[in-house]
Protein backbone atom coordinates (compact mmCIF):
# COMPACT_ATOMS: atom_id res chain seq x y z
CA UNK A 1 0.00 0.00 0.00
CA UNK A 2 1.04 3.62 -1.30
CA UNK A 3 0.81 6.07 1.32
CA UNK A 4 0.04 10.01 -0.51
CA UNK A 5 2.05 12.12 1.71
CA UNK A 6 3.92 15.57 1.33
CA UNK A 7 7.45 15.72 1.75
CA UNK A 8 6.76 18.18 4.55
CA UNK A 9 5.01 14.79 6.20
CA UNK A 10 8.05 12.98 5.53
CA UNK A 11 10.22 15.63 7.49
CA UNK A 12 7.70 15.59 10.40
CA UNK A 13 7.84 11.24 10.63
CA UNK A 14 12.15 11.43 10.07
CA UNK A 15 12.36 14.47 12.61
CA UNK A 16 10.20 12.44 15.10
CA UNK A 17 13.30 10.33 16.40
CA UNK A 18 15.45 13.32 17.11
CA UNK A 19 12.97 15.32 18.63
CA UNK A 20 12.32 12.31 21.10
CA UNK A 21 15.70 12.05 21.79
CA UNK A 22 15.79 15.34 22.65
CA UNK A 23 12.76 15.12 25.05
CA UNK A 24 13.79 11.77 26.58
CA UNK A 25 17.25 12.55 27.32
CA UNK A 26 16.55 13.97 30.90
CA UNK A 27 14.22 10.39 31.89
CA UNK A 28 17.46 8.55 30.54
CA UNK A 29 19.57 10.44 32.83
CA UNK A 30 17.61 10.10 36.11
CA UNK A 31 16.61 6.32 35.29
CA UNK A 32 20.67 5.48 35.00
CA UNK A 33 21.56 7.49 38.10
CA UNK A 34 18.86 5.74 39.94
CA UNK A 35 20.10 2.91 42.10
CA UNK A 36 17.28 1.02 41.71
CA UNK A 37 17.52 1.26 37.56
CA UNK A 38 20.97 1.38 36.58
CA UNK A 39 23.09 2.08 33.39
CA UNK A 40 22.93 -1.91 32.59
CA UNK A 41 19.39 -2.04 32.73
CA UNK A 42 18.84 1.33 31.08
CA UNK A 43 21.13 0.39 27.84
CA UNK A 44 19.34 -3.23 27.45
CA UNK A 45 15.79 -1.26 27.20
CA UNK A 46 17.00 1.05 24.66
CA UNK A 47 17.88 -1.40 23.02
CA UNK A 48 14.82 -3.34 22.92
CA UNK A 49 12.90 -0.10 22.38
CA UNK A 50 15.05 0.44 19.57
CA UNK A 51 14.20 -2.76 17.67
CA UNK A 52 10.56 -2.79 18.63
CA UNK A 53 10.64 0.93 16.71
CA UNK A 54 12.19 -0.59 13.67
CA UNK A 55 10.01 -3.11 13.41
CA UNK A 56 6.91 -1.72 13.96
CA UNK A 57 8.04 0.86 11.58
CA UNK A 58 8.33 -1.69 8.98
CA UNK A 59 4.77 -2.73 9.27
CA UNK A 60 3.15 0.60 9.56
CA UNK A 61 0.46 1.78 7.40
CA UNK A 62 -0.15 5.18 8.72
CA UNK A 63 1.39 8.57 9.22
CA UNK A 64 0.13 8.42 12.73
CA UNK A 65 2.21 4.83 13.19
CA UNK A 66 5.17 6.30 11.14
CA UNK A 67 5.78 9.17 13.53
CA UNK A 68 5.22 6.53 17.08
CA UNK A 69 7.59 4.20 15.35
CA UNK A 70 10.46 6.97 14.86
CA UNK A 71 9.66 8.10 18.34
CA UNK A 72 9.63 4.76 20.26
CA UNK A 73 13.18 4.84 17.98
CA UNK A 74 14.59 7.96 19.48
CA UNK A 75 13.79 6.89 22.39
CA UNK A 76 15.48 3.61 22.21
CA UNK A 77 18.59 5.37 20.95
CA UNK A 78 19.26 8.10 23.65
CA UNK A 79 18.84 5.39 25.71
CA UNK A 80 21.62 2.64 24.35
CA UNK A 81 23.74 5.82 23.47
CA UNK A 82 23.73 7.34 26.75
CA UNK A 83 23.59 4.66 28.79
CA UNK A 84 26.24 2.90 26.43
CA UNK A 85 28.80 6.15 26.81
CA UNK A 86 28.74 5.96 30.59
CA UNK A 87 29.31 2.23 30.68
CA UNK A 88 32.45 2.88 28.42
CA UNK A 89 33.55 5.78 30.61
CA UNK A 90 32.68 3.90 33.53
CA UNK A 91 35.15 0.72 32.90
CA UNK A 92 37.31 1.97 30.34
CA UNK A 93 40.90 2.16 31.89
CA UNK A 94 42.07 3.57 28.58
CA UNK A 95 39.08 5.96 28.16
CA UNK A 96 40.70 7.67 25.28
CA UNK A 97 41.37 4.46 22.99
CA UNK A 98 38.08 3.52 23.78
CA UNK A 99 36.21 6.42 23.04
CA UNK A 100 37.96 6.41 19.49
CA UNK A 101 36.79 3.09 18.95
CA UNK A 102 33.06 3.89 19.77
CA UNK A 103 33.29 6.52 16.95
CA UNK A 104 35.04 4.33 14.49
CA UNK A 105 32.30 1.68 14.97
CA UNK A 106 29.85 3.96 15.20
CA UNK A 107 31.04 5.71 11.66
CA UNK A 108 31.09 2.38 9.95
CA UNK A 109 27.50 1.92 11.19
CA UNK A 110 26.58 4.97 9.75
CA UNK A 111 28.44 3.96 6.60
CA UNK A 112 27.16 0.30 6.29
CA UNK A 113 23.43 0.28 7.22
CA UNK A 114 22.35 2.72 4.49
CA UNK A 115 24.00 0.71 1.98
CA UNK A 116 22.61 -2.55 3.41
CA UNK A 117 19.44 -0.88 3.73
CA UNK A 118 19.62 -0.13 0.29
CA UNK A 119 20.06 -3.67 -0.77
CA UNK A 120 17.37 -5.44 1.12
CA UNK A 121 15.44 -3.11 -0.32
CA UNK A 122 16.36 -3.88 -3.99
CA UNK A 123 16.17 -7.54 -2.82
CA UNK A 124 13.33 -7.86 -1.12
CA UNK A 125 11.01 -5.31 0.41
CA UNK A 126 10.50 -1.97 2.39
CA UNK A 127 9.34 -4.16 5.24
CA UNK A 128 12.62 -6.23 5.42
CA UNK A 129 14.80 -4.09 5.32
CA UNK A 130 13.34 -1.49 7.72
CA UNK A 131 12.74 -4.85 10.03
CA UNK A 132 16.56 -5.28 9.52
CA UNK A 133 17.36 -2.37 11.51
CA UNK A 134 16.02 -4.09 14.51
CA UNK A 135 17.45 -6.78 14.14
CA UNK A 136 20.84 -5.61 15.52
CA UNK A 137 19.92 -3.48 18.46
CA UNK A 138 17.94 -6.89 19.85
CA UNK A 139 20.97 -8.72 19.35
CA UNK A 140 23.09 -6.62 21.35
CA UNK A 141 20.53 -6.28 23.87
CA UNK A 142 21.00 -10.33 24.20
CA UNK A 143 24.52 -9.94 24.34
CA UNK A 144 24.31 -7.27 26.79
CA UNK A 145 22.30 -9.67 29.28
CA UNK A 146 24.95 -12.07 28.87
CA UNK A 147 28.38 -10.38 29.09
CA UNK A 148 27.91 -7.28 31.01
């Protein structure tokens, strides 16, 4: 299905994951300083907020489920990035290496999942390949439960 929509829709449903970043940043910051909530526990439900927005972008079929999806994304992602920094500062004993390496992976990221983005969309479909963005941020949040 084809949704009609002006490109000035389009900006509102891509700015919605920013702006909730934005807005959620100061929850993020209270839930990780809280001792009953924690930096852990904080970066495994970003996570998981973070794939559940992917995917349910993937299946929406409305500009009202467009701009939740992106938001429920932002919010995922100020979560895992924040609480994901102050992990890294937190254990790092070579804080400087290790903040490099955050921003080299994080710059391949940004490189990468476009371009594979790109190609399960040529592939297959709009739905797999926005699914496919969840499909990491679960992962790690599995990982996460299991190493840190």
């Amino acid at each position: 299905k084809t949704l009609k929509i002006t490109d000035k829709t389009i900006g509102l449903i891509l700015s919605a994951a920013p702006a909730a970043q934005l807005i959620s940043s100061f929850a993020w910051t209270s839930l990780q300083t809280s001792p009953s909530v924690g930096r852990l526990a904080c970066l495994i439900m970003g996570l998981i907020l973070l794939s559940v927005g992917s995917v349910f972008f993937a299946f929406s079929h409305s500009v009202g489920t467009f701009l939740f999806s992106r938001a429920l994304m932002g919010v995922g992602l100020q979560g895992a990035d924040t609480a994901g920094a102050a992990l890294l500062m937190q254990s790092s004993t070579h804080l400087q290496r290790d903040m490099g390496h955050l921003e080299l992976v994080l710059g391949i990221g940004f490189m990468v999942g476009p371009a594979l983005g790109g190609l399960l969309y040529d592939r297959f479909n709009f739905q797999i390949a926005a699914a496919a963005g969840g499909v990491l941020p679960l992962t790690l949040a599995m990982l996460a439960t299991c190493v840190l």
